[in-house]
PDB file of N, CA and C in Angstrom:
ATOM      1  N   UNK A   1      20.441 -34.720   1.576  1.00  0.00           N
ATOM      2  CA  UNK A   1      19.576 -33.798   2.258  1.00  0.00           C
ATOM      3  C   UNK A   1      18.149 -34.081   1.810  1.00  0.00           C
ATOM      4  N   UNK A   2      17.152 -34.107   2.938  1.00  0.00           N
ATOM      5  CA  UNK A   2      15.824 -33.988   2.424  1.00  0.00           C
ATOM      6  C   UNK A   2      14.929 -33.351   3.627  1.00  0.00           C
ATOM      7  N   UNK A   3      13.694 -33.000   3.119  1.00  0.00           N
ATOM      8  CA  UNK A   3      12.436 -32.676   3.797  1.00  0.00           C
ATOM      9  C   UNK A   3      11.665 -33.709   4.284  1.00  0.00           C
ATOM     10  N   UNK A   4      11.339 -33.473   4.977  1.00  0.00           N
ATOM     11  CA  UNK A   4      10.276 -34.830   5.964  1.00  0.00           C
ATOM     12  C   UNK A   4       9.369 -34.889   4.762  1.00  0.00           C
ATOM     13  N   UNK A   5       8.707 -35.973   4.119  1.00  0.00           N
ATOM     14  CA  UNK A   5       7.460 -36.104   3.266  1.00  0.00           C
ATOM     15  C   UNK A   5       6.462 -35.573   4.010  1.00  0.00           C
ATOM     16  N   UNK A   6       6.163 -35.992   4.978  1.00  0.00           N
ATOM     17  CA  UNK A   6       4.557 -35.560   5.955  1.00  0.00           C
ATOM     18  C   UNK A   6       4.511 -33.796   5.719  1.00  0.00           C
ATOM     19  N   UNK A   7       5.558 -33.224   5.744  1.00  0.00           N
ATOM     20  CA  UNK A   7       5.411 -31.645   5.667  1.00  0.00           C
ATOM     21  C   UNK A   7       5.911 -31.294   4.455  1.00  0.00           C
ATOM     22  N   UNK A   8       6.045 -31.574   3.479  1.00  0.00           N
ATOM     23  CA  UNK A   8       6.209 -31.440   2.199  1.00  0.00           C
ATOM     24  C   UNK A   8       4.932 -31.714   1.352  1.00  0.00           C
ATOM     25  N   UNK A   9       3.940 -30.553   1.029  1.00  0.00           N
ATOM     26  CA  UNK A   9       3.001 -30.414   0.173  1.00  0.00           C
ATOM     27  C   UNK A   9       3.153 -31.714  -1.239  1.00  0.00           C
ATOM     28  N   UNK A  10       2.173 -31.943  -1.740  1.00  0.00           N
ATOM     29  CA  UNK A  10       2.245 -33.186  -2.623  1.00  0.00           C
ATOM     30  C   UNK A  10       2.200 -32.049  -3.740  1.00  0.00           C
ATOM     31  N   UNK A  11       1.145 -30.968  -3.812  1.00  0.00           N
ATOM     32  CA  UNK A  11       0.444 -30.184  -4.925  1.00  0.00           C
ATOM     33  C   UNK A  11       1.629 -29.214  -5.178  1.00  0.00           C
ATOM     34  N   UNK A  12       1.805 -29.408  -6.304  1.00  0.00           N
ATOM     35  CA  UNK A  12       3.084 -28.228  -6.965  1.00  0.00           C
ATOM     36  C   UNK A  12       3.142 -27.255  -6.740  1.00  0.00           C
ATOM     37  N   UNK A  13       2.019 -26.685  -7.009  1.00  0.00           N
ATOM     38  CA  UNK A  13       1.662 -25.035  -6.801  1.00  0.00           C
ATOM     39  C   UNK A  13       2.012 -24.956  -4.898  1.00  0.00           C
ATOM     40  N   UNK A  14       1.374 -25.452  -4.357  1.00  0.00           N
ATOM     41  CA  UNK A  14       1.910 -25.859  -2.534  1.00  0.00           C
ATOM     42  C   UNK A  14       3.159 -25.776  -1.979  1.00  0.00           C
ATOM     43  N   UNK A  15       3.011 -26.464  -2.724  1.00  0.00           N
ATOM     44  CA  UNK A  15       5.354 -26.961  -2.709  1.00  0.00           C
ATOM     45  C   UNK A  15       6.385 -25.799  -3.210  1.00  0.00           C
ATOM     46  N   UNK A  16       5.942 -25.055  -4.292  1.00  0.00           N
ATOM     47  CA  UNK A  16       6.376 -23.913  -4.419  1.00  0.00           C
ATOM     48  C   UNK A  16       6.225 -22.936  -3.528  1.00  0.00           C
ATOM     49  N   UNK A  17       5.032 -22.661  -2.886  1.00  0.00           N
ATOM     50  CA  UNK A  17       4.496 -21.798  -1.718  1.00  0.00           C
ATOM     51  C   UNK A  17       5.576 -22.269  -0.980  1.00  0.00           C
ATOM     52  N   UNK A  18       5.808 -23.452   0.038  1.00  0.00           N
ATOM     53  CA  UNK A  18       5.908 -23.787   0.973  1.00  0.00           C
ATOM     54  C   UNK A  18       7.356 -23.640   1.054  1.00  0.00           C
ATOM     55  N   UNK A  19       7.810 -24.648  -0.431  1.00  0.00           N
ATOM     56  CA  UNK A  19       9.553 -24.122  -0.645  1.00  0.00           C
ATOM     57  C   UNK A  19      10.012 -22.502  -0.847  1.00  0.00           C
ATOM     58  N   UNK A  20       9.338 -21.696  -1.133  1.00  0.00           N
ATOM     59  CA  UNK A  20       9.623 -20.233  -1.065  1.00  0.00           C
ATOM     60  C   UNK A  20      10.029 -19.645   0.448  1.00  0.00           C
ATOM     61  N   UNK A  21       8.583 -19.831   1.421  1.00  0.00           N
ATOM     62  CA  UNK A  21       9.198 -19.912   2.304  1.00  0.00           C
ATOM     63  C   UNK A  21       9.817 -20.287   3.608  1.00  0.00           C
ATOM     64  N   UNK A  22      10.052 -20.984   2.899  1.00  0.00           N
ATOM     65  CA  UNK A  22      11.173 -22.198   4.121  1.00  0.00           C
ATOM     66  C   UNK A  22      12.507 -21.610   3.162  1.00  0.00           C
ATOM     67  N   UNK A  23      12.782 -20.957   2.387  1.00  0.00           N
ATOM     68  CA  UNK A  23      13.737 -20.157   1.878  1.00  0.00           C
ATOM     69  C   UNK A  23      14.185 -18.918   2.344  1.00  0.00           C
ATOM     70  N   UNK A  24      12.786 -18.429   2.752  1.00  0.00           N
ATOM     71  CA  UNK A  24      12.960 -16.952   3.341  1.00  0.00           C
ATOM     72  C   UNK A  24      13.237 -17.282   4.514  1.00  0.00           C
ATOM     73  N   UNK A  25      12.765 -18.499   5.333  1.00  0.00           N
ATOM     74  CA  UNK A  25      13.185 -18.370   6.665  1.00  0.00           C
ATOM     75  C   UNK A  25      14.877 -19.093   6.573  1.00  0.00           C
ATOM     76  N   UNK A  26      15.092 -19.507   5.652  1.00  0.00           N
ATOM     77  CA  UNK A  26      16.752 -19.347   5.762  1.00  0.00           C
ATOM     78  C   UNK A  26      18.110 -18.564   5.821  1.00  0.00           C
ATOM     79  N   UNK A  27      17.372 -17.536   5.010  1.00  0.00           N
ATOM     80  CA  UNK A  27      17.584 -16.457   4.858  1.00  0.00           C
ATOM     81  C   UNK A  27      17.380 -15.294   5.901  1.00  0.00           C
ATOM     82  N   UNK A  28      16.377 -15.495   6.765  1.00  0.00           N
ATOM     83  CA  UNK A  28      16.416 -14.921   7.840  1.00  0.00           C
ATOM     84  C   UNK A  28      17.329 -14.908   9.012  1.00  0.00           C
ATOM     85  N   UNK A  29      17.462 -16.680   8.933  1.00  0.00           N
ATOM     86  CA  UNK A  29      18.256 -17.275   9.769  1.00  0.00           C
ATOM     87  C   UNK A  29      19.777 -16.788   9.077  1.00  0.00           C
ATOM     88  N   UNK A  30      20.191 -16.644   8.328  1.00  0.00           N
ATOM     89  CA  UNK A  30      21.240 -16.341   7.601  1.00  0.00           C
ATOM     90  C   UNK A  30      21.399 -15.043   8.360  1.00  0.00           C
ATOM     91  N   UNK A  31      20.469 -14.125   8.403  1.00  0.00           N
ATOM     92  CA  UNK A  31      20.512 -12.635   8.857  1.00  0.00           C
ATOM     93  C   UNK A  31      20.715 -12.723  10.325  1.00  0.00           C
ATOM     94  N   UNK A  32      20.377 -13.919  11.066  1.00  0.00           N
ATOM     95  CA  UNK A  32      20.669 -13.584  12.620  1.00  0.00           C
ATOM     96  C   UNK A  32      22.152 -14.113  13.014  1.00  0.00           C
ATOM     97  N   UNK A  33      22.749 -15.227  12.124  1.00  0.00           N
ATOM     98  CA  UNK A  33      23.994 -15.484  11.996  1.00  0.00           C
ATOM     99  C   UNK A  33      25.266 -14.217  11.744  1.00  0.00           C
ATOM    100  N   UNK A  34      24.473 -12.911  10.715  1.00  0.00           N
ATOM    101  CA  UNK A  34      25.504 -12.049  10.683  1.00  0.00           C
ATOM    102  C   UNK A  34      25.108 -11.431  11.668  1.00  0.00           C
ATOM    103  N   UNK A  35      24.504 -11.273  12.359  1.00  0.00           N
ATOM    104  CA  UNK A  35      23.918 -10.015  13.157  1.00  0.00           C
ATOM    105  C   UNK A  35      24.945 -10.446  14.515  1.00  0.00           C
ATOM    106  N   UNK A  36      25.169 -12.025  14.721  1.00  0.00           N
ATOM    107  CA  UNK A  36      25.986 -12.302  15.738  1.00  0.00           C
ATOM    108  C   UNK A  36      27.166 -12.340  15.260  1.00  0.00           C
ATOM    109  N   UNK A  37      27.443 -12.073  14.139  1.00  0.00           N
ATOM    110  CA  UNK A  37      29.372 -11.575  14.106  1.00  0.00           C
ATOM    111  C   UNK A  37      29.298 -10.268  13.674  1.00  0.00           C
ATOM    112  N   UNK A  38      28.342  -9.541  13.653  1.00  0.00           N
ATOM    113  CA  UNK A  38      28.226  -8.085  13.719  1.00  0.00           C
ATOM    114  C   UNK A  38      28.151  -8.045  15.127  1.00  0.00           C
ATOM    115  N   UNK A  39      28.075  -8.325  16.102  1.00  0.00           N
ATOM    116  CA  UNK A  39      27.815  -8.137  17.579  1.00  0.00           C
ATOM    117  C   UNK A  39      28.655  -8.608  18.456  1.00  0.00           C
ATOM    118  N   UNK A  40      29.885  -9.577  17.668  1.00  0.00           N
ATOM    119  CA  UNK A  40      30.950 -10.217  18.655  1.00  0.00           C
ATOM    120  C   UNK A  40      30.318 -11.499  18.884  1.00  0.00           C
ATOM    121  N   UNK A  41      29.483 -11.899  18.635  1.00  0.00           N
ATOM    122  CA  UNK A  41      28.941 -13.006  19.441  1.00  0.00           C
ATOM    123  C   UNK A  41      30.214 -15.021  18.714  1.00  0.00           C
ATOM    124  N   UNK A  42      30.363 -14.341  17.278  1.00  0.00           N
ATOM    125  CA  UNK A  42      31.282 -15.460  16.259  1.00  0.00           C
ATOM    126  C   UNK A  42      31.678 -14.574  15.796  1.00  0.00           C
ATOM    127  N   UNK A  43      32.897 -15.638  15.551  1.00  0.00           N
ATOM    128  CA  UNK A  43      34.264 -14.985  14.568  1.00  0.00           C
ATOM    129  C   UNK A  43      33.821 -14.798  13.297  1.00  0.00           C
ATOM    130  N   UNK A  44      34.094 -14.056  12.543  1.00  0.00           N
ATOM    131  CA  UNK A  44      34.433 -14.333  11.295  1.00  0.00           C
ATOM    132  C   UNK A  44      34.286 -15.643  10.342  1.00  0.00           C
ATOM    133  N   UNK A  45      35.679 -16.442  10.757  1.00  0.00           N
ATOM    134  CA  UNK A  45      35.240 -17.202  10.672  1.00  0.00           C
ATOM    135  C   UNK A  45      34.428 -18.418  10.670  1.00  0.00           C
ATOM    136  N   UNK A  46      33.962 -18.591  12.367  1.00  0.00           N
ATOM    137  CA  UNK A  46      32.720 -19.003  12.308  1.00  0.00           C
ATOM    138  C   UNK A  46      31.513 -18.319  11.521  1.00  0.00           C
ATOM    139  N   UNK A  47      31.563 -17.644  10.990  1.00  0.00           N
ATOM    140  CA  UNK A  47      29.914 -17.307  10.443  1.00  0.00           C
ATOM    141  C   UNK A  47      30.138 -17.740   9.084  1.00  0.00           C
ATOM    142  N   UNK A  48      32.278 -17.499   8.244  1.00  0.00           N
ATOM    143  CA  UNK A  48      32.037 -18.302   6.977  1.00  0.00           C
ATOM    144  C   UNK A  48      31.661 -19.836   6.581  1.00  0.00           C
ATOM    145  N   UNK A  49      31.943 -20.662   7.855  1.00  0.00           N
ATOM    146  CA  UNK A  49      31.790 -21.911   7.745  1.00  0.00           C
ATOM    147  C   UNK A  49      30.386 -21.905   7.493  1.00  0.00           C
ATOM    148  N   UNK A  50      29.566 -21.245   8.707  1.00  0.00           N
ATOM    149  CA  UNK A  50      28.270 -21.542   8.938  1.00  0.00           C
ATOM    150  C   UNK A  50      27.412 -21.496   7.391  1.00  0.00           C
ATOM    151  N   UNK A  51      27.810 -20.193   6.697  1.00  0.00           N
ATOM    152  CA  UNK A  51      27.905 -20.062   5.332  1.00  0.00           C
ATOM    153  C   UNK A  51      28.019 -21.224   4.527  1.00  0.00           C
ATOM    154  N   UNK A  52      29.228 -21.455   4.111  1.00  0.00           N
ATOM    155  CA  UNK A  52      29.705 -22.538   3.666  1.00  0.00           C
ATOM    156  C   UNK A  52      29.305 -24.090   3.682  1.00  0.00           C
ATOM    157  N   UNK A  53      29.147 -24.361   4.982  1.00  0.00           N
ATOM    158  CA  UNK A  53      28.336 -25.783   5.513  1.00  0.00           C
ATOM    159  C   UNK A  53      27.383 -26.569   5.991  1.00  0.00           C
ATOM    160  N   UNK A  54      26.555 -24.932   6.467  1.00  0.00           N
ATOM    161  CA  UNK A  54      25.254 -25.142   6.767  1.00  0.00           C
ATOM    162  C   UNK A  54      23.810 -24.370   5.855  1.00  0.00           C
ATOM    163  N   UNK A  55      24.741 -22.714   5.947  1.00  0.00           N
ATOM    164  CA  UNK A  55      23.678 -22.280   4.796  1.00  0.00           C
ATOM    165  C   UNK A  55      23.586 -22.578   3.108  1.00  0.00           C
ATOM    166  N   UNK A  56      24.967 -22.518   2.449  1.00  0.00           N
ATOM    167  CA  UNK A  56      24.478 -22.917   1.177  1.00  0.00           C
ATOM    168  C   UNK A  56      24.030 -24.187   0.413  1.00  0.00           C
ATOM    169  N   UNK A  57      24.140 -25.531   1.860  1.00  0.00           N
ATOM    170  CA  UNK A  57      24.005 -26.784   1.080  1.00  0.00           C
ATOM    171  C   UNK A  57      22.265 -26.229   1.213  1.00  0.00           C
ATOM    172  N   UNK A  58      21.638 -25.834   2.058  1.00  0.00           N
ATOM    173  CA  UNK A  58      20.239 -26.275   2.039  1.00  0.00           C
ATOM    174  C   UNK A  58      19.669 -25.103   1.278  1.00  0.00           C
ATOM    175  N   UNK A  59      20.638 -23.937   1.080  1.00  0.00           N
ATOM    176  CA  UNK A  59      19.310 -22.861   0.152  1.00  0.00           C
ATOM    177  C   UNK A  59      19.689 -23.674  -1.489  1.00  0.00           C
ATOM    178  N   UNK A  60      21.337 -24.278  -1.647  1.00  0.00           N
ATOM    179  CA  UNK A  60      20.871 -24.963  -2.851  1.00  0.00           C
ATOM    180  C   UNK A  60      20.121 -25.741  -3.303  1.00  0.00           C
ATOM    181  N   UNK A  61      19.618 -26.394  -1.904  1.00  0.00           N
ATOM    182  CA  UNK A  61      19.017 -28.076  -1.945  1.00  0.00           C
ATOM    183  C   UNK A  61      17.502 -26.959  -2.518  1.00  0.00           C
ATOM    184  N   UNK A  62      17.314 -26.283  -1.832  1.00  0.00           N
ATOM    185  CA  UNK A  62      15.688 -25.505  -1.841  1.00  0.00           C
ATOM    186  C   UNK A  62      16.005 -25.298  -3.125  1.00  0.00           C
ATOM    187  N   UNK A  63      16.584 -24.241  -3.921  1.00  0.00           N
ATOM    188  CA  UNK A  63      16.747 -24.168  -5.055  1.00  0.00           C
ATOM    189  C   UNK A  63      16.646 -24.904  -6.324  1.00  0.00           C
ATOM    190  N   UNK A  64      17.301 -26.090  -6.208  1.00  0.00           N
ATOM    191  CA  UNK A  64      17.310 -27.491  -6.789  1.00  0.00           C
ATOM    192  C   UNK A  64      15.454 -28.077  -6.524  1.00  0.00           C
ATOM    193  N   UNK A  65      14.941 -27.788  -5.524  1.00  0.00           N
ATOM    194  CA  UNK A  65      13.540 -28.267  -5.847  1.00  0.00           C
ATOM    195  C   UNK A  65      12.389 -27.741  -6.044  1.00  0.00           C
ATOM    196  N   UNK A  66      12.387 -26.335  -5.938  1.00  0.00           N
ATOM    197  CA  UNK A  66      11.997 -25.081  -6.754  1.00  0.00           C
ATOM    198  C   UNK A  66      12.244 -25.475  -8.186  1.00  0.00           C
ATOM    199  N   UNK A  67      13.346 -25.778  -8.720  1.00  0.00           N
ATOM    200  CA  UNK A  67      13.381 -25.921  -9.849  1.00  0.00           C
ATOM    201  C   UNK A  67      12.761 -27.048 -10.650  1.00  0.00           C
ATOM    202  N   UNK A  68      12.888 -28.148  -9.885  1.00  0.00           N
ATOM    203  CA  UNK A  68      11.959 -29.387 -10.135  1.00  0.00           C
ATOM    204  C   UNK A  68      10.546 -29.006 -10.159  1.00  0.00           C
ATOM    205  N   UNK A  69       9.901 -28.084  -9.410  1.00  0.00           N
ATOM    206  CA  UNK A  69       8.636 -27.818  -8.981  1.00  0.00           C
ATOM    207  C   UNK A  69       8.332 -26.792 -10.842  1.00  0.00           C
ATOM    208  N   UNK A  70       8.927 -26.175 -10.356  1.00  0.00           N
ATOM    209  CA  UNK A  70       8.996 -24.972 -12.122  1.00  0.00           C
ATOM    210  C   UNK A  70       8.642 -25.954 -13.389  1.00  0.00           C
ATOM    211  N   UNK A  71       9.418 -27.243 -13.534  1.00  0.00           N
ATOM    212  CA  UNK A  71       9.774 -28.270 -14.763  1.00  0.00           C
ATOM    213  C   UNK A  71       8.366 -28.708 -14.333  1.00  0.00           C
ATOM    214  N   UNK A  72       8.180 -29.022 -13.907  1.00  0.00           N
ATOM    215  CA  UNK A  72       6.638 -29.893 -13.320  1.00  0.00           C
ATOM    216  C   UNK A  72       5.304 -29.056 -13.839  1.00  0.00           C
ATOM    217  N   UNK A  73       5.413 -27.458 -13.444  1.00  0.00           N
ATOM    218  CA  UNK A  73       4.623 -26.826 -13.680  1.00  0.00           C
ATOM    219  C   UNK A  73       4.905 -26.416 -15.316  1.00  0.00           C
ATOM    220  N   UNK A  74       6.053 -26.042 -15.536  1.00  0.00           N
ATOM    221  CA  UNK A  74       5.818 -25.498 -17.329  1.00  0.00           C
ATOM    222  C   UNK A  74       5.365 -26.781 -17.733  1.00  0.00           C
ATOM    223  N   UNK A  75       5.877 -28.194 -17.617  1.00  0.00           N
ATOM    224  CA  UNK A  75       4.850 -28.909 -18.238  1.00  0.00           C
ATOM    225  C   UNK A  75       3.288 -29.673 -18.344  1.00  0.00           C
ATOM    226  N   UNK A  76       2.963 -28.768 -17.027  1.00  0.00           N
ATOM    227  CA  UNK A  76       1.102 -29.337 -16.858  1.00  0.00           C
ATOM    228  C   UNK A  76       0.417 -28.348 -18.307  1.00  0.00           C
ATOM    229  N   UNK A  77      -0.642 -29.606 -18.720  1.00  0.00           N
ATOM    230  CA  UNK A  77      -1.139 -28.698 -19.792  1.00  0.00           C
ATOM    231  C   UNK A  77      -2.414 -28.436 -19.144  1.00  0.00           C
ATOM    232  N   UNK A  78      -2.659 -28.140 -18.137  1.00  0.00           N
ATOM    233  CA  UNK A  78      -3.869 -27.975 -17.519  1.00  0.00           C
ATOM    234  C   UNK A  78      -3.636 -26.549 -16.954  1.00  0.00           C
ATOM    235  N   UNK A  79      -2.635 -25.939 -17.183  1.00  0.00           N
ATOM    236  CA  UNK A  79      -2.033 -24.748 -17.082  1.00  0.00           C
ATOM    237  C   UNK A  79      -2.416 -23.880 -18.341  1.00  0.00           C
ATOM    238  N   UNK A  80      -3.165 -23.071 -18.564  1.00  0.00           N
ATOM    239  CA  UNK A  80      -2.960 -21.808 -19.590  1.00  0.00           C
ATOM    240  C   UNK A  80      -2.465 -20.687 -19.182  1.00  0.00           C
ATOM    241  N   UNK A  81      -1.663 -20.058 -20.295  1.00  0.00           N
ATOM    242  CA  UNK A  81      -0.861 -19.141 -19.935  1.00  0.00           C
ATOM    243  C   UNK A  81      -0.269 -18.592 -21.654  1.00  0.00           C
ATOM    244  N   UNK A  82      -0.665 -17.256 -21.732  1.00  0.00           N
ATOM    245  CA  UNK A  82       0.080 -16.734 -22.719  1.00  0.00           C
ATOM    246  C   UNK A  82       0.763 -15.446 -22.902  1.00  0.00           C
ATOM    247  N   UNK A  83       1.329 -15.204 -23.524  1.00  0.00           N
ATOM    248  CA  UNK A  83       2.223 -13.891 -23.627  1.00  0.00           C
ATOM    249  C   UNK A  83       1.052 -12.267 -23.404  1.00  0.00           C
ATOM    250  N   UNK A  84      -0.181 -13.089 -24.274  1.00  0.00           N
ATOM    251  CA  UNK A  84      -1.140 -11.982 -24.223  1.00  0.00           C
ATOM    252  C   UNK A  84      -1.647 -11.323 -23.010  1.00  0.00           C
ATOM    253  N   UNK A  85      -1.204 -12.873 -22.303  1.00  0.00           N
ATOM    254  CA  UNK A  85      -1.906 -12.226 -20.423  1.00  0.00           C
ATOM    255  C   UNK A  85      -1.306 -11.349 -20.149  1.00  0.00           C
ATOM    256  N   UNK A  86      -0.252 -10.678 -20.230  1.00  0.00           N
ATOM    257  CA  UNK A  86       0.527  -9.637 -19.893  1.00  0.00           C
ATOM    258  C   UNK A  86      -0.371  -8.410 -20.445  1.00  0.00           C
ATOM    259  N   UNK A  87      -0.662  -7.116 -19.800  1.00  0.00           N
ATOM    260  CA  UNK A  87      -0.760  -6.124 -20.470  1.00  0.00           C
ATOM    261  C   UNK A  87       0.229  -4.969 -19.925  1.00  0.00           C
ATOM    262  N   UNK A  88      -0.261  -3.900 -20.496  1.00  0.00           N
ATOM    263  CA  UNK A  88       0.821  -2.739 -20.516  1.00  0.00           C
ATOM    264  C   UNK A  88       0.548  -1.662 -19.724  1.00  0.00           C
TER     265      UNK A  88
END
C-alpha cells in the first residue's frame, strides 16, 4: 500500500496534518459504510469484509506512518520542548 508522492507533504509537521486527515476521512467513510447496513443497503456481512479488507489495511497503513512521522519528529533537535511548557 502507498500514497501517491506528488500528494504526500515532504515536511513532517505537513504529513502529520495531512495523514490525520486522510484518517478522519476514513473514518468517515467507515461511517457511511455502517449507515448502509444500518439502512439495508449491505449485509452484515458485507460491511464486515469491507471492515476487514478495505478499512483496516489502510487506517493501519495511516497509522504505521503517523508513527514514522512521530520517530522523525521526537528526533529533530530543532524541536524544543519541555515538561515545563505544560502549565496548570
Amino acid at each position: 500500500m502507498k500514497i501517491n508522492e506528488n500528494i504526500l507533504p515532504e515536511n513532517e509537521k505537513d504529513k502529520i496534518a495531512y495523514l490525520y486527515r486522510l484518517q478522519e476521512k476514513l473514518r468517515l467513510y467507515h461511517n457511511i459504510k455502517a449507515q448502509d447496513y444500518a439502512d439495508g443497503e449491505i449485509t452484515l456481512e458485507e460491511f464486515r469484509t469491507f471492515q476487514k479488507e478495505w478499512f483496516e489495511p489502510r487506517n493501519y497503513f495511516i497509522c504505521e506512518l503517523l508513527n514514522e512521522c512521530k520517530e522523525n519528529l521526537k528526533n529533530d533537535n530543532n524541536i524544543s520542548a519541555n515538561v515545563s511548557d505544560i502549565e496548570e
